[in-house]
Every structure is written in C-alpha cells, then in structure tokens.
Protein backbone atom coordinates (compact mmCIF):
# COMPACT_ATOMS: atom_id res chain seq x y z
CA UNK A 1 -5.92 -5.72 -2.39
CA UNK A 2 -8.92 -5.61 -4.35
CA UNK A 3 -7.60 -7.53 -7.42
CA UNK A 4 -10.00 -8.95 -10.53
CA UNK A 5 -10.13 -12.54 -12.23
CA UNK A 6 -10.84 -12.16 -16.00
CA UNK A 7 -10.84 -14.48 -18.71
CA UNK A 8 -7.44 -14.36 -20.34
CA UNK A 9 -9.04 -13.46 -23.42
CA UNK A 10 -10.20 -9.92 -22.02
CA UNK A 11 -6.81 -9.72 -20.50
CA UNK A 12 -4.98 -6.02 -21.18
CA UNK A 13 -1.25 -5.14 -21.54
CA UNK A 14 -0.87 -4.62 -17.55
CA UNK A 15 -2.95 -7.87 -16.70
CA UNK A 16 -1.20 -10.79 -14.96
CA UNK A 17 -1.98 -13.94 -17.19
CA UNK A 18 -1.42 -17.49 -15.25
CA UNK A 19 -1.04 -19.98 -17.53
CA UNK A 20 -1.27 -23.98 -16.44
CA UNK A 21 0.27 -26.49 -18.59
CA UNK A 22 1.06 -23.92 -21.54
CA UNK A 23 -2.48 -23.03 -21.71
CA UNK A 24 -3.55 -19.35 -20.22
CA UNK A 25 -6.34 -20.12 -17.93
CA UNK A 26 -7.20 -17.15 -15.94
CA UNK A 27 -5.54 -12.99 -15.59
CA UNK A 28 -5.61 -11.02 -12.47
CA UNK A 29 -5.90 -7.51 -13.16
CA UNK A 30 -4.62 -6.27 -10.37
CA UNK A 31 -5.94 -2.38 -9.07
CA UNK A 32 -3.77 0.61 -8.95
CA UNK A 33 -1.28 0.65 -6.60
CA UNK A 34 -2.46 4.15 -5.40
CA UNK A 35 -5.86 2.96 -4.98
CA UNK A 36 -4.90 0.31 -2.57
CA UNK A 37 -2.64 2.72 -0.88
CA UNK A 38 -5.83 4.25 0.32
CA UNK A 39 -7.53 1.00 0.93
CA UNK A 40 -4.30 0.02 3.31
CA UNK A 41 -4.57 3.62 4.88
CA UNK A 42 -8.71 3.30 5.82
CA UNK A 43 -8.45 0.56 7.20
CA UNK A 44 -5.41 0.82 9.04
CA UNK A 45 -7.57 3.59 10.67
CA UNK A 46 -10.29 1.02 11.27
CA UNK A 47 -8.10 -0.46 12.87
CA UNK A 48 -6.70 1.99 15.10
CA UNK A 49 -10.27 3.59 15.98
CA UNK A 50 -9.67 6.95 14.92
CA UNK A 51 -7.75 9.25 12.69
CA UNK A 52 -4.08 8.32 12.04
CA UNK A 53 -2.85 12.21 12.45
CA UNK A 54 -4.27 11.64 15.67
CA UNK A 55 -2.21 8.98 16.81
CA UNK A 56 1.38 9.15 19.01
CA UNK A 57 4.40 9.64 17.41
CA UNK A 58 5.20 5.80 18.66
CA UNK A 59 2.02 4.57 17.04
CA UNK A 60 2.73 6.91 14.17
CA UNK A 61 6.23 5.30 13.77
CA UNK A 62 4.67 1.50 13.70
CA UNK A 63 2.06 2.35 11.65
CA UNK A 64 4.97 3.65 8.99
CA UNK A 65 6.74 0.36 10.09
CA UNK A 66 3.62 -2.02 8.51
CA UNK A 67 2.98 0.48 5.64
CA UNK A 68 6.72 -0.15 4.36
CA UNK A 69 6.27 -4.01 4.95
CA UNK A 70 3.52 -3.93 2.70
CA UNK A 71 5.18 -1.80 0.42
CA UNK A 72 3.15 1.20 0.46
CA UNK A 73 6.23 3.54 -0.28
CA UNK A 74 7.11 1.75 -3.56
CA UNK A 75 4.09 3.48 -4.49
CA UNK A 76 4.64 6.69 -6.59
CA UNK A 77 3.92 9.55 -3.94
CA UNK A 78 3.50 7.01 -1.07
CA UNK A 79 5.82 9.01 0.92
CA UNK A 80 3.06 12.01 0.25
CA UNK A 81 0.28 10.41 0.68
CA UNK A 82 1.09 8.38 4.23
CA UNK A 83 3.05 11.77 5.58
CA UNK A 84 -0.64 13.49 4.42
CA UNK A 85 -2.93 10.33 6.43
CA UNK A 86 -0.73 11.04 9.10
CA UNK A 87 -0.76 14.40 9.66
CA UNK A 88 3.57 14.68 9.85
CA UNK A 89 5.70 16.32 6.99
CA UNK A 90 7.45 13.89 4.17
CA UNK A 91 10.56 14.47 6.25
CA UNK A 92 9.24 12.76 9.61
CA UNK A 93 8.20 9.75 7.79
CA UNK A 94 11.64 9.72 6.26
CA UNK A 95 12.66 9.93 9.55
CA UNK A 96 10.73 7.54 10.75
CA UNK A 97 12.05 4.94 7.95
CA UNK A 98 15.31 5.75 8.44
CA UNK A 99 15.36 5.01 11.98
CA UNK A 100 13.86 1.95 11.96
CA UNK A 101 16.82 1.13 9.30
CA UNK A 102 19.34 2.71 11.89
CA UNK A 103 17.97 0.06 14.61
C-alpha cells in the first residue's frame, strides 16, 4: 500500500511507531488512504485489461466485492470514487454492497 519506514525520531503525530522491548525502533508512515484507493483501483484495471466502466455488471459487482474486502469504502468518498472508476452511480454500488450482504 505504498507505506514508509522512518526513524522513530522523524516520526509525526499520524505515524505508526513499533516499539521492541520498550524501545521505539522503527515508524511506518503509512500513505493516505485516498491515495491508495487509486493505487487499488489502477491496478485492479491492470488486472482486468481494460477500463473498469467497461466491464459487466457481474464483473462490476466482484470487483466491488474485493474493493470492500480491502476496505476501500472505509475510505472517505470511497463510495464516489469506485462508483466514478466504474462508470455506475453511488446508488448501484450501494446496490451492489447490499446484495452481496442480502446473499
């Protein structure tokens, strides 16, 4: 996801410090979750060989099915910005969601 090891003392506020044995060895500064929202969406693309609004509406529906496993729509927007990669309305991915909750 694109994440960054700094030393812990360059380490800011949103930072993840790991500490071993007491002692802070290492932080992960971890990238926007936005950002790798759009990471996730290229290369699920990549993937697929072509644009995701050009998929089926099956594809389409598994696509939304791996993006919520990997937790794009905890994302602010996500909802937005997948219904946008995939050329549907936020509705039909809320569909989509919904129905594979329903199953």
């Amino acid at each position: 996801m694109g994440a960054e090891l700094v030393g812990p003392e360059q380490a800011r506020a949103d930072d993840v410090v790991l500490a071993w044995e007491g002692e802070d060895v290492i932080a992960v500064r971890l990238p926007q979750l936005s950002d790798s929202l759009d990471h996730i969406l290229a290369a699920m693309e990549r993937q697929q060989g072509m644009p995701l609004a050009d998929l089926d509406r099956k594809t389409k529906q598994a696509v939304v099915r791996t993006l919520e496993a990997r937790g794009a729509f905890s994302v602010r927007h996500g909802v937005e910005t997948v219904a946008g990669a995939l050329g549907v309305s936020r509705f039909t991915v809320y569909n989509y969601l919904n129905r594979e909750k329903d199953a």
